[in-house]
Protein backbone atom coordinates (compact mmCIF):
# COMPACT_ATOMS: atom_id res chain seq x y z
CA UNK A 1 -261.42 108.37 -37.72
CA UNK A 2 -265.29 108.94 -37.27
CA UNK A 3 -267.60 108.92 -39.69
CA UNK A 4 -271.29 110.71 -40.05
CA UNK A 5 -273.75 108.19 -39.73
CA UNK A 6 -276.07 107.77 -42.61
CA UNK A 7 -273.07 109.69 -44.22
CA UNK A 8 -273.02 111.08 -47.95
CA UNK A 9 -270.79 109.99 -50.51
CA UNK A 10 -268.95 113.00 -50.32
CA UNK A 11 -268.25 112.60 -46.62
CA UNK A 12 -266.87 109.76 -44.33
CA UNK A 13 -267.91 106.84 -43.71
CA UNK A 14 -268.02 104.83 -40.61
CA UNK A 15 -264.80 102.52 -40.48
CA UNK A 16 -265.77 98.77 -40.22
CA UNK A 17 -263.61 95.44 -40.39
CA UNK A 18 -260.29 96.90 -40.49
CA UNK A 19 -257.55 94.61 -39.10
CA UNK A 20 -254.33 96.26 -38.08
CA UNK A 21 -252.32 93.11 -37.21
CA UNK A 22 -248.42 91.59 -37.24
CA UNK A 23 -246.91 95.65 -37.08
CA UNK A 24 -243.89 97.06 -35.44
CA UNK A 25 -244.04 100.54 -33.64
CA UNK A 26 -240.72 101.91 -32.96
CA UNK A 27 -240.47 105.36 -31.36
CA UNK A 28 -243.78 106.50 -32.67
CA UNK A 29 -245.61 108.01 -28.85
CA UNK A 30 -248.68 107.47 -29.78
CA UNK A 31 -249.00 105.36 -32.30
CA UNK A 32 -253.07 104.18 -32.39
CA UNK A 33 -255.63 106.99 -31.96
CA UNK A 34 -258.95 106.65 -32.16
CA UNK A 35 -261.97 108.67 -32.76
CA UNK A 36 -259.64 111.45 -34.57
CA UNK A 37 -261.90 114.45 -35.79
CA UNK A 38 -264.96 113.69 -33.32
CA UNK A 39 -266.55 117.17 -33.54
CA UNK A 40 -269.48 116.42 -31.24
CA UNK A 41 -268.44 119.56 -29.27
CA UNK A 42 -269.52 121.75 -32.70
CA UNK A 43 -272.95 120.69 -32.75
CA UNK A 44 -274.30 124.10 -32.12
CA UNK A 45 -272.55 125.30 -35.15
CA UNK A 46 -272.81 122.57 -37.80
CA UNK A 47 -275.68 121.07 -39.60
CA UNK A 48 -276.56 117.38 -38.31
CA UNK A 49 -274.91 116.37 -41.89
CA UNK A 50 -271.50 116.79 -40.55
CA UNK A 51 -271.22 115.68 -37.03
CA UNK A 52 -268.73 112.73 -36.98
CA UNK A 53 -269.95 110.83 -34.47
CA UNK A 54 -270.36 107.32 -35.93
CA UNK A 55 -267.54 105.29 -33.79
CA UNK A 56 -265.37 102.11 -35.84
CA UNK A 57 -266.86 98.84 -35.60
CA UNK A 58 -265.41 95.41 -36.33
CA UNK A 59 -261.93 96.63 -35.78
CA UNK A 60 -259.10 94.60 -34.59
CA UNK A 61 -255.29 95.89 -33.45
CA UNK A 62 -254.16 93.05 -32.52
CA UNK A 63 -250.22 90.67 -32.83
CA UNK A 64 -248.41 94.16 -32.29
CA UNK A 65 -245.36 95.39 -31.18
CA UNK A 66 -244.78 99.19 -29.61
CA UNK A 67 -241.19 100.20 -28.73
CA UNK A 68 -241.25 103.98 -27.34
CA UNK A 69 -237.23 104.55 -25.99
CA UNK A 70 -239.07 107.53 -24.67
CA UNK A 71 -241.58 106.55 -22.48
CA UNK A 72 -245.11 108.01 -23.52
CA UNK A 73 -247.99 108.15 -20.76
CA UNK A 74 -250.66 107.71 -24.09
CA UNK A 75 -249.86 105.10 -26.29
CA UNK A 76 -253.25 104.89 -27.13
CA UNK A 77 -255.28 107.82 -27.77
CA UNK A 78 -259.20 107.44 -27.67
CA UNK A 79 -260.64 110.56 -28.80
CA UNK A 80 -263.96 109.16 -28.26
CA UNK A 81 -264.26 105.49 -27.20
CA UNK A 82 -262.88 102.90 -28.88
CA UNK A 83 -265.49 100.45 -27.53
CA UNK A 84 -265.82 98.52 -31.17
CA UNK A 85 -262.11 97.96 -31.56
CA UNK A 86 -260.76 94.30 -30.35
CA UNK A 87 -257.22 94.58 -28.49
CA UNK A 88 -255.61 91.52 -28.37
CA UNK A 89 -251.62 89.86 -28.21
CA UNK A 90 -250.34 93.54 -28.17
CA UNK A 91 -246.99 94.62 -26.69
CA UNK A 92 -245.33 97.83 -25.35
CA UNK A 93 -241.77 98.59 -23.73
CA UNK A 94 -243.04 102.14 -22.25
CA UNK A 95 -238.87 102.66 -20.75
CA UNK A 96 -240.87 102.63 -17.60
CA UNK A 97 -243.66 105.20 -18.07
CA UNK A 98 -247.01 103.99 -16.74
CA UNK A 99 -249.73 104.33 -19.13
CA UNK A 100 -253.41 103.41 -18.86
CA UNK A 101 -253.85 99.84 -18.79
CA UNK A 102 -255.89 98.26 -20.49
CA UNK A 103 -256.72 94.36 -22.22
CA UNK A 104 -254.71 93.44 -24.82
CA UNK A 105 -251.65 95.74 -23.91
CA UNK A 106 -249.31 93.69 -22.40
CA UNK A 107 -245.76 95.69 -20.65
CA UNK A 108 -242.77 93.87 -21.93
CA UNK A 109 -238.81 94.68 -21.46
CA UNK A 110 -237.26 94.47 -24.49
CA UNK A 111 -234.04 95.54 -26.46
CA UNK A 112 -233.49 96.83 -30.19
CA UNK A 113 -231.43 94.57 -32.56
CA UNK A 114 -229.75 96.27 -35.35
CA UNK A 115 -230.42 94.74 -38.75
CA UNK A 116 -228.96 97.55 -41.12
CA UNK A 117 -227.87 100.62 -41.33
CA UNK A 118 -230.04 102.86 -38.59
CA UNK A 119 -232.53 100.48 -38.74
CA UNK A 120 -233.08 98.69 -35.40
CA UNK A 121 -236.38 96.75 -34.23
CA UNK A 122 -237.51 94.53 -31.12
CA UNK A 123 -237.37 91.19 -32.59
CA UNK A 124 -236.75 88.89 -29.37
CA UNK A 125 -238.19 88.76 -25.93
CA UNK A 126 -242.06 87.85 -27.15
CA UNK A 127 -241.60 84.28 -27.83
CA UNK A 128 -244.44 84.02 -25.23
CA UNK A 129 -247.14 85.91 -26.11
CA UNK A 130 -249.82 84.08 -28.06
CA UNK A 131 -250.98 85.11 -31.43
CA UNK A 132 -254.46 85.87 -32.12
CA UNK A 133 -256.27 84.47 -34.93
CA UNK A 134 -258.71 86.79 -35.88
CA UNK A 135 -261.03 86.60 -39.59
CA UNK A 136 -259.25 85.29 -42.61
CA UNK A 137 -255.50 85.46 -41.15
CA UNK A 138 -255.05 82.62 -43.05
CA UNK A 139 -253.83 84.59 -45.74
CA UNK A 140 -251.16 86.45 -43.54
CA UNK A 141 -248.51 84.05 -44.69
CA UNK A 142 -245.74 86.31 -44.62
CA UNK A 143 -243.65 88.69 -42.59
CA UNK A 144 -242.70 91.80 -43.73
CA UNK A 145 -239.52 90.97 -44.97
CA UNK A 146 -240.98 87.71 -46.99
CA UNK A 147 -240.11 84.79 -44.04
CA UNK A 148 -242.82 82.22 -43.98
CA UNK A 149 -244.87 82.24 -40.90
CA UNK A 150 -246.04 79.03 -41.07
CA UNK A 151 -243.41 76.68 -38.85
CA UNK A 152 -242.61 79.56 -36.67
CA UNK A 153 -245.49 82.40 -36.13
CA UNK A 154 -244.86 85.51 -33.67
CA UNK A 155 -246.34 88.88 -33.16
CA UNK A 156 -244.81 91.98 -34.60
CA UNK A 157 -243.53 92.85 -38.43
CA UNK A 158 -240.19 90.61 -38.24
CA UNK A 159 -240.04 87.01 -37.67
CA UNK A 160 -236.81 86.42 -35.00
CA UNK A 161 -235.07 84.15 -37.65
CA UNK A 162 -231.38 84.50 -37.55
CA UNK A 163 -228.97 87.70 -38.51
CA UNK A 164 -230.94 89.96 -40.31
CA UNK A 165 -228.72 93.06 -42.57
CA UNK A 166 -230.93 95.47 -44.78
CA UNK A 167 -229.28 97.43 -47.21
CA UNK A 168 -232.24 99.84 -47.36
CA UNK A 169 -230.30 102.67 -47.98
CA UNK A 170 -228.74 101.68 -51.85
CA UNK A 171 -230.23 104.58 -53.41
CA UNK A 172 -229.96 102.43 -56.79
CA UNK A 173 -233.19 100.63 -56.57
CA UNK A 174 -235.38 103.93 -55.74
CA UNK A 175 -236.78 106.40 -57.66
CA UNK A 176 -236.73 107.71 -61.15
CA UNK A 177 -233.67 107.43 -62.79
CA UNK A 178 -233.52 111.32 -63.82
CA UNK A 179 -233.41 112.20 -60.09
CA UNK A 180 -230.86 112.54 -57.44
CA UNK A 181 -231.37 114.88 -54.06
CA UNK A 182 -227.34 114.68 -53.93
CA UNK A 183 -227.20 118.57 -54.43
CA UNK A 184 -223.74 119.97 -55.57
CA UNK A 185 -222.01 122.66 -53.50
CA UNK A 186 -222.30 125.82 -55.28
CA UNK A 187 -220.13 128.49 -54.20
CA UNK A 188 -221.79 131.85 -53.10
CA UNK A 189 -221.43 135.20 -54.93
CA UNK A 190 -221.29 138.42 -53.29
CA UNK A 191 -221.59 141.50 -55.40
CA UNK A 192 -221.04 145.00 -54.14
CA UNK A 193 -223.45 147.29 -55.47
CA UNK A 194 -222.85 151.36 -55.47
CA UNK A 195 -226.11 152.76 -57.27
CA UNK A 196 -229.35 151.65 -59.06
CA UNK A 197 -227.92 150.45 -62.52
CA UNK A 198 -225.75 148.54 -60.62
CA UNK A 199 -228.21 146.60 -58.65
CA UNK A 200 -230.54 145.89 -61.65
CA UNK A 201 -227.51 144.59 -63.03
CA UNK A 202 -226.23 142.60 -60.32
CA UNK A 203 -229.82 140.76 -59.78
CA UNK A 204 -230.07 140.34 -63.16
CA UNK A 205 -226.62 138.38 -63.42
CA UNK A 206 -226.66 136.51 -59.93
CA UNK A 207 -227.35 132.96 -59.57
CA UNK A 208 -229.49 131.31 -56.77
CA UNK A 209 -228.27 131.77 -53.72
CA UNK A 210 -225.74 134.66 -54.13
CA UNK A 211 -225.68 138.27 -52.03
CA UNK A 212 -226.01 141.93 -53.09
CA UNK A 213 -224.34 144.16 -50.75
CA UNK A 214 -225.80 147.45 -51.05
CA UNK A 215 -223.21 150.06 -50.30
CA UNK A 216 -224.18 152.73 -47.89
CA UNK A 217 -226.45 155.54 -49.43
CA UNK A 218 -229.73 156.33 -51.09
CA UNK A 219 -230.90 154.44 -53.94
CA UNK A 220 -234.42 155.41 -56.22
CA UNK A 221 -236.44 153.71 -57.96
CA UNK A 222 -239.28 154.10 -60.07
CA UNK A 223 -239.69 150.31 -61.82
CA UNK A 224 -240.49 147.13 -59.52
CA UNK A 225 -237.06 144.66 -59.10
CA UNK A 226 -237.94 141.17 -59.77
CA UNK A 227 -237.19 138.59 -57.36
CA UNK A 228 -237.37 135.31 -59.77
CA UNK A 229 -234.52 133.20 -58.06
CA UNK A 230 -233.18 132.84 -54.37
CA UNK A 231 -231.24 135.86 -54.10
CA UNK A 232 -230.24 138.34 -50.20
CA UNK A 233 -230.03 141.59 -50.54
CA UNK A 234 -228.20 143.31 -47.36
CA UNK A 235 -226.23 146.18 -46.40
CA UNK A 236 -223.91 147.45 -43.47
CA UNK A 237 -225.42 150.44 -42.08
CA UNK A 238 -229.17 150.40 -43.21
CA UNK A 239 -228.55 151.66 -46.84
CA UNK A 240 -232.34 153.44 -48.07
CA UNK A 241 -234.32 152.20 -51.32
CA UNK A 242 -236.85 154.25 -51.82
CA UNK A 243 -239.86 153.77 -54.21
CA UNK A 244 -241.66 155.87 -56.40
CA UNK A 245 -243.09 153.48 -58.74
CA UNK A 246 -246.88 153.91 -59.85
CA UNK A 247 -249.74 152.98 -57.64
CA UNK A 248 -250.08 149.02 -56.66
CA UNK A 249 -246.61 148.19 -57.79
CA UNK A 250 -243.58 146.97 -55.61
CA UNK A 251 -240.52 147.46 -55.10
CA UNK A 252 -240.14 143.83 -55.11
CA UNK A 253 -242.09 141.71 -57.00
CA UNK A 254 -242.15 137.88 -56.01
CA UNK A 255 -242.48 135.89 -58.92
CA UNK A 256 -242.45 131.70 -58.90
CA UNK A 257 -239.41 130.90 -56.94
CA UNK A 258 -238.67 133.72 -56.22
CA UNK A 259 -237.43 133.95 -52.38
CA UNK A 260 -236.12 137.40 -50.91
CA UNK A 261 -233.84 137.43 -47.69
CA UNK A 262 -233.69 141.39 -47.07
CA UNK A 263 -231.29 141.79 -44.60
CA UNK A 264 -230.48 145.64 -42.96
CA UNK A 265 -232.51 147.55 -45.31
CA UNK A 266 -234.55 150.61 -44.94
CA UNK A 267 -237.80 151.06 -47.71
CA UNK A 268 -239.66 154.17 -47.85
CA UNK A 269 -242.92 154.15 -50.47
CA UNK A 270 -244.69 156.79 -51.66
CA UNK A 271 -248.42 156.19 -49.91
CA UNK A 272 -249.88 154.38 -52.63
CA UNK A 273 -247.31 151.54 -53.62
CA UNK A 274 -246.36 148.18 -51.79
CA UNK A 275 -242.74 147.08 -50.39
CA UNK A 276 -243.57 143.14 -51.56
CA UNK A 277 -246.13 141.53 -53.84
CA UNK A 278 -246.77 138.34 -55.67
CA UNK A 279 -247.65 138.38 -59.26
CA UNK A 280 -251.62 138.67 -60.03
CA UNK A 281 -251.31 135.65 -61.43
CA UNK A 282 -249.50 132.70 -63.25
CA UNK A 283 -247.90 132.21 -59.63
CA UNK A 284 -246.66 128.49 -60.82
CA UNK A 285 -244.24 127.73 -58.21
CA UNK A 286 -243.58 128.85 -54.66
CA UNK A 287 -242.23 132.31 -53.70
CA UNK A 288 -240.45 133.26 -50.36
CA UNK A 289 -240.27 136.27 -48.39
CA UNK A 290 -237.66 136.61 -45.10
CA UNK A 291 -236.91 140.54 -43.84
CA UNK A 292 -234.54 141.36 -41.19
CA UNK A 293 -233.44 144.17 -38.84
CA UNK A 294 -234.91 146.75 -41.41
CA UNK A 295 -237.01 149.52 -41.37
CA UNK A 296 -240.34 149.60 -43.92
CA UNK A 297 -242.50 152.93 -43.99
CA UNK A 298 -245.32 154.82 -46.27
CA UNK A 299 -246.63 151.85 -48.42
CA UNK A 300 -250.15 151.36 -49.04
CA UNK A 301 -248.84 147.50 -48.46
CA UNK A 302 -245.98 146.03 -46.74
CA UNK A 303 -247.23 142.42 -48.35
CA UNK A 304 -249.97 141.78 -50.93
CA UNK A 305 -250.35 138.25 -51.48
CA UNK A 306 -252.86 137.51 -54.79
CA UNK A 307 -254.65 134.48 -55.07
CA UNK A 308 -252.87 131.03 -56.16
CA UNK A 309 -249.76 131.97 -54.60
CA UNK A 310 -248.12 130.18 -51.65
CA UNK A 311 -245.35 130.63 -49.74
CA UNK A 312 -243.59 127.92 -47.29
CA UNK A 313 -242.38 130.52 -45.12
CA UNK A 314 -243.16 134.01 -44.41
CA UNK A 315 -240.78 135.89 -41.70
CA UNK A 316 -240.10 139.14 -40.11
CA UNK A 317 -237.55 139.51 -37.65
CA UNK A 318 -236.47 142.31 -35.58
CA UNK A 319 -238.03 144.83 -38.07
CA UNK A 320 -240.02 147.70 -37.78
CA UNK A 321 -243.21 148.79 -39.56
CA UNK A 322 -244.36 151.99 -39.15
CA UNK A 323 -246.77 154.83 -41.46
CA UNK A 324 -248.56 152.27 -43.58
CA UNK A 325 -251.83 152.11 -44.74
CA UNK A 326 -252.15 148.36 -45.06
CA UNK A 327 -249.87 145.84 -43.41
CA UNK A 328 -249.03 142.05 -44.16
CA UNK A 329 -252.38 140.80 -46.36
CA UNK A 330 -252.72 137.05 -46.87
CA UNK A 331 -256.56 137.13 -47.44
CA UNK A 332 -257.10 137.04 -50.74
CA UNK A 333 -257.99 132.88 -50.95
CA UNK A 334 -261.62 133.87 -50.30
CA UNK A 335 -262.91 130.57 -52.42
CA UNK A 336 -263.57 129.22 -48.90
CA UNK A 337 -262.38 125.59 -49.97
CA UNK A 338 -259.22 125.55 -46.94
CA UNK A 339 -256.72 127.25 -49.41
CA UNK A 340 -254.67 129.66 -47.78
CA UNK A 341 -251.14 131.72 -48.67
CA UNK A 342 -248.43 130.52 -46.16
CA UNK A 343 -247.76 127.42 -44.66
CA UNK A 344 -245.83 129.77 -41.70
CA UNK A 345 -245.76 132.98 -40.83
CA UNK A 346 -243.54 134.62 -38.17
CA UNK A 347 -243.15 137.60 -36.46
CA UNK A 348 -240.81 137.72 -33.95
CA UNK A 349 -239.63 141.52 -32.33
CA UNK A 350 -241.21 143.88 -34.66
CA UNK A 351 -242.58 147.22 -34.17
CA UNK A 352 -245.83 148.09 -36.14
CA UNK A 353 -246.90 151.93 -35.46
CA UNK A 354 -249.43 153.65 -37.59
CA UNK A 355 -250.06 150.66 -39.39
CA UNK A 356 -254.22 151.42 -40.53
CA UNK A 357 -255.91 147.80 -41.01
CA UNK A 358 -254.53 144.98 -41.98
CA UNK A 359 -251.72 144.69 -39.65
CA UNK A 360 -251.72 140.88 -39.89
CA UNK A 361 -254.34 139.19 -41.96
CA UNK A 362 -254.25 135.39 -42.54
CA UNK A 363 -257.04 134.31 -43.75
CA UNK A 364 -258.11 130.25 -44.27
CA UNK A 365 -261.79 130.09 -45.31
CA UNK A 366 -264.64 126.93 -45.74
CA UNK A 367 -265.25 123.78 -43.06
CA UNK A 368 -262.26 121.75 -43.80
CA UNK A 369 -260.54 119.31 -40.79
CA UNK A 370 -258.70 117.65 -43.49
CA UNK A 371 -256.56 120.95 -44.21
CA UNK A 372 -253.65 121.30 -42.09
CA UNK A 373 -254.66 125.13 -42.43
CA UNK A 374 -251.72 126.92 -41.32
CA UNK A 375 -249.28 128.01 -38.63
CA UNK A 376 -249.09 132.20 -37.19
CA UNK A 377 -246.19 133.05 -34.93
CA UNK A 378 -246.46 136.86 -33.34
CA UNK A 379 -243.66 136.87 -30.48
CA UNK A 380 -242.11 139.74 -28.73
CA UNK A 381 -243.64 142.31 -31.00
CA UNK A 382 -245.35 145.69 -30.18
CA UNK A 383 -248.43 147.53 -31.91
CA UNK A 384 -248.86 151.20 -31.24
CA UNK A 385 -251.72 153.20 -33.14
CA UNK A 386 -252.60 150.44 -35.28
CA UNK A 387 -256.00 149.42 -36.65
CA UNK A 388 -257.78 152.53 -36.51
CA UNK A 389 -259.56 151.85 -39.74
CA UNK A 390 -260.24 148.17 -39.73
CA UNK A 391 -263.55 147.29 -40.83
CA UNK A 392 -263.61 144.15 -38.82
CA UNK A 393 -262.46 145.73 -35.33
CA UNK A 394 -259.70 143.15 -35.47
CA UNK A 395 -256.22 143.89 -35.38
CA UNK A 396 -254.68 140.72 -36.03
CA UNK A 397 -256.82 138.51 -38.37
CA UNK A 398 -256.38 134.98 -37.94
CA UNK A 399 -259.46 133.49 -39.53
CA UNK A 400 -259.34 129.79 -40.09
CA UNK A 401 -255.52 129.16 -39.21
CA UNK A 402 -255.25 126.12 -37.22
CA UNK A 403 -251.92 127.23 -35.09
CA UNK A 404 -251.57 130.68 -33.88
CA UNK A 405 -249.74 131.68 -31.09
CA UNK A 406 -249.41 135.40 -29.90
CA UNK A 407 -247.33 135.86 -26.67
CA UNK A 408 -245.16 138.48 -25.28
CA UNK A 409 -246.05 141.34 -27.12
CA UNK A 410 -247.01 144.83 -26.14
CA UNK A 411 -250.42 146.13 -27.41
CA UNK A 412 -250.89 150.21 -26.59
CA UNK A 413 -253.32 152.33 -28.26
CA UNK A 414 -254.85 150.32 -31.05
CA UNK A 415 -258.62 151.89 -31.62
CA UNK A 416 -259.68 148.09 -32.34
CA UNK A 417 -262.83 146.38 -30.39
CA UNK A 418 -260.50 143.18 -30.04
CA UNK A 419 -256.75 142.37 -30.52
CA UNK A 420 -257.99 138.55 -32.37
CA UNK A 421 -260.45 136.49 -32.00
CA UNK A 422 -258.64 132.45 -31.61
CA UNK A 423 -260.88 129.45 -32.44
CA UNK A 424 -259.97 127.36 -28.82
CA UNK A 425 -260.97 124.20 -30.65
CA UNK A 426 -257.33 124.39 -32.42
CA UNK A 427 -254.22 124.93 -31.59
CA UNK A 428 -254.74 128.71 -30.50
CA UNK A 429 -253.10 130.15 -27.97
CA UNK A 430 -252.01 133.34 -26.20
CA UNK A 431 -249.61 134.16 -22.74
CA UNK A 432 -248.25 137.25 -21.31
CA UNK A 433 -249.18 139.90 -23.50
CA UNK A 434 -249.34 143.64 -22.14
CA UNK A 435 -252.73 145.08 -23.82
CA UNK A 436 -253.36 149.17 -22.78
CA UNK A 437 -256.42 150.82 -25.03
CA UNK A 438 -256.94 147.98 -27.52
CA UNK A 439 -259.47 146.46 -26.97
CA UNK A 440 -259.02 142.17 -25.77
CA UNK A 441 -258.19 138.57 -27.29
CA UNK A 442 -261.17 136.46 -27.26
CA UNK A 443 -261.03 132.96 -27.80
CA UNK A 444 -264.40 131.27 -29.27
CA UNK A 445 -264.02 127.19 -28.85
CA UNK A 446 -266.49 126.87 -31.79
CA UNK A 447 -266.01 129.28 -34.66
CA UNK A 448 -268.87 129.08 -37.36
CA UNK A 449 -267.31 128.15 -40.34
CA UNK A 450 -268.40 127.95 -44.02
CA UNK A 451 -269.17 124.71 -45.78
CA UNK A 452 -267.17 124.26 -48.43
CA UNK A 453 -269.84 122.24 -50.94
């Protein structure tokens, strides 16, 4: 990576005498990349103190091995030059795909050898190449699977010495002893559920994993279920739960692991409540939320995510939105230090219509290219009337997230001065959307961001 020069302690430094030497590369495209967070480009919107610009020096990558069964045209990646790193006695088999040449890459055929169980490595077919000797390998006595190199030295992580069979795989010499991922089949419950009592009672008494199946009707409440397990609630023919529970309550409220699948279900608020919400606080584990082919009308919030909660995945699917004040709301990490609510969120063939502000807001705050920051999905969706009282003049807020793509949705008569505004210096993107009276995406390759210290 770059470093700042002159950089603080709190920043990075410039990388000097590294040695990356005697290392095996098997199907990993691009396995040495260079200059990674170079942010030159931002100079107009960042103090002086955090321009990574400071390039490695004293760097060697040398005595390795790169198998790609895949062919990859960039094996190595110089996002700014790598003019202070030393290539030498380096191999690739490319399967044929021309890559930039350059000295200390050298194109070799070679073959796999199996030496355990779906573990396979070029060991043979390098006798040739010449090691390089580079500061204090002297002490590089070893390869990586303890065989001497002194009487018979090559490149790569494996010495070519004979039959080689790894049992790597014997989960009896890893991990704590309280622990096993071997997970035991549980079977699934399905309870059929005829009125309210019922379903409190059912949710109450299923275990992870197991179904309500709403019978087909009406069903009222005035007190928020709570989701604390993995639990799906579904029904035939779009059975209706409607909400009249007091202002800023839900109808479900996510509590640590608690993950929803709501599956053919039409909710109906009273103005002032919210379909889903996480707990104010105490969030201490993970909550999930995934809605499908249902209806959701007359909240004040669809989704009100507090602070301190997070969320792997987030996902709507073929659902429709329609008469809300406020829509999905993951903004509430305003700390500005990279946190954010969801790792994903999806939208995939919705309909939001009348949907006030909010529609989508995802919100990743501070100067952080350390945090993965987040990945936004809106596919195949249309907005009607949404937006009108957005403070921002943004319908879909996207601040900070690192991956957004919005393609092939319909945009009509949203009173918005811009459908989003994507930061082009990430991985922001958006194709073939049909936008009538709402205003235009804008992509800015250098948002100005917050420092986070």
């Amino acid at each position: 990576m770059n470093g700042i020069p002159k950089s603080p302690l709190n920043r990075y430094n410039q990388v000097t005498d590294v040695v990356v030497a005697y290392n095996t590369f098997v199907d990993s495209d691009s396995p040495w990349q260079f200059g990674v967070g170079t942010n030159i480009g931002q100079a107009a919107v960042l103090p002086k103190s955090e321009i990574r610009s400071a390039r490695p020096l004293r760097t060697e990558v040398v005595n390795n091995v790169i198998y790609n069964s895949v062919g990859h045209a960039n094996p190595i990646v110089e996002h700014d030059k790598a003019d202070g790193v030393t290539f030498k006695s380096n191999i690739i088999h490319n399967n044929g795909v021309k890559y930039s040449k350059r000295e200390g890459l050298i194109s070799k055929e070679l073959t796999l050898t199996d030496i355990g169980t779906d573990i396979s490595v070029p060991i043979a077919g390098f006798d040739d190449v010449e090691t390089y000797n580079g500061f204090d390998f002297s002490v590089i006595t070893n390869d990586l699977l303890g065989k001497s190199r002194g009487k018979l030295n090559q490149i790569g992580a494996i010495l070519n010495l004979g039959n080689i069979n790894l049992d790597l795989l014997d989960k009896t010499k890893y991990g704590a002893n309280w622990f096993s991922n071997e997970v035991e089949v549980k079977e699934v419950k399905t309870y059929t559920v005829s009125n309210v009592d019922e379903l409190i009672s059912k949710l109450n008494e299923a275990e992870n994993g197991d179904v309500l199946e709403l019978n087909d009707g009406s069903y009222n409440f005035s007190e928020s279920l709570v989701i604390n397990k993995s639990i799906i609630i579904q029904s035939k023919n779009k059975s209706e739960i409607v909400f009249n529970g007091a202002e800023e309550t839900a109808i479900f409220e996510l509590n640590p692991y608690g993950k929803l699948t709501l599956k053919n279900i039409k909710l109906k608020g009273n103005k002032s409540n919210y379909a889903f919400a996480t707990l104010k606080k105490n969030m201490s584990n993970h909550f999930g939320l995934s809605v499908f082919n249902s209806e959701i009308s007359n909240f004040k919030y669809v989704l009100k995510v507090y602070k301190q909660s997070f969320s792997e995945e987030i996902t709507f699917k073929n659902s429709s939105i329609f008469n809300c004040e406020n829509g999905i709301e993951l903004s509430e990490e305003t700390n500005d230090r990279g946190d954010y609510n969801t790792e994903y969120l999806t939208i995939d063939n919705c309909q939001f219509i009348n949907v006030k502000q909010n529609v989508i807001d995802y919100y990743r705050g501070g100067y952080d290219e350390s945090t993965i920051g987040g990945n936004l999905n809106v596919t195949n969706s249309t907005f009607i009337n949404c937006g009108e009282k957005e403070k921002n003049g943004i319908l879909l807020n996207t601040r900070g997230i690192v991956n957004v793509d919005i393609s092939n949705n319909i945009f009509t008569n949203n009173r918005v001065k811009l459908i989003a505004l994507l930061w082009g210096a990430k991985n922001n993107s958006h194709s073939n959307n049909k936008i009538s009276n709402s205003g235009q995406i804008r992509v800015e390759e250098n948002l100005k961001q917050k420092l986070m210290y």
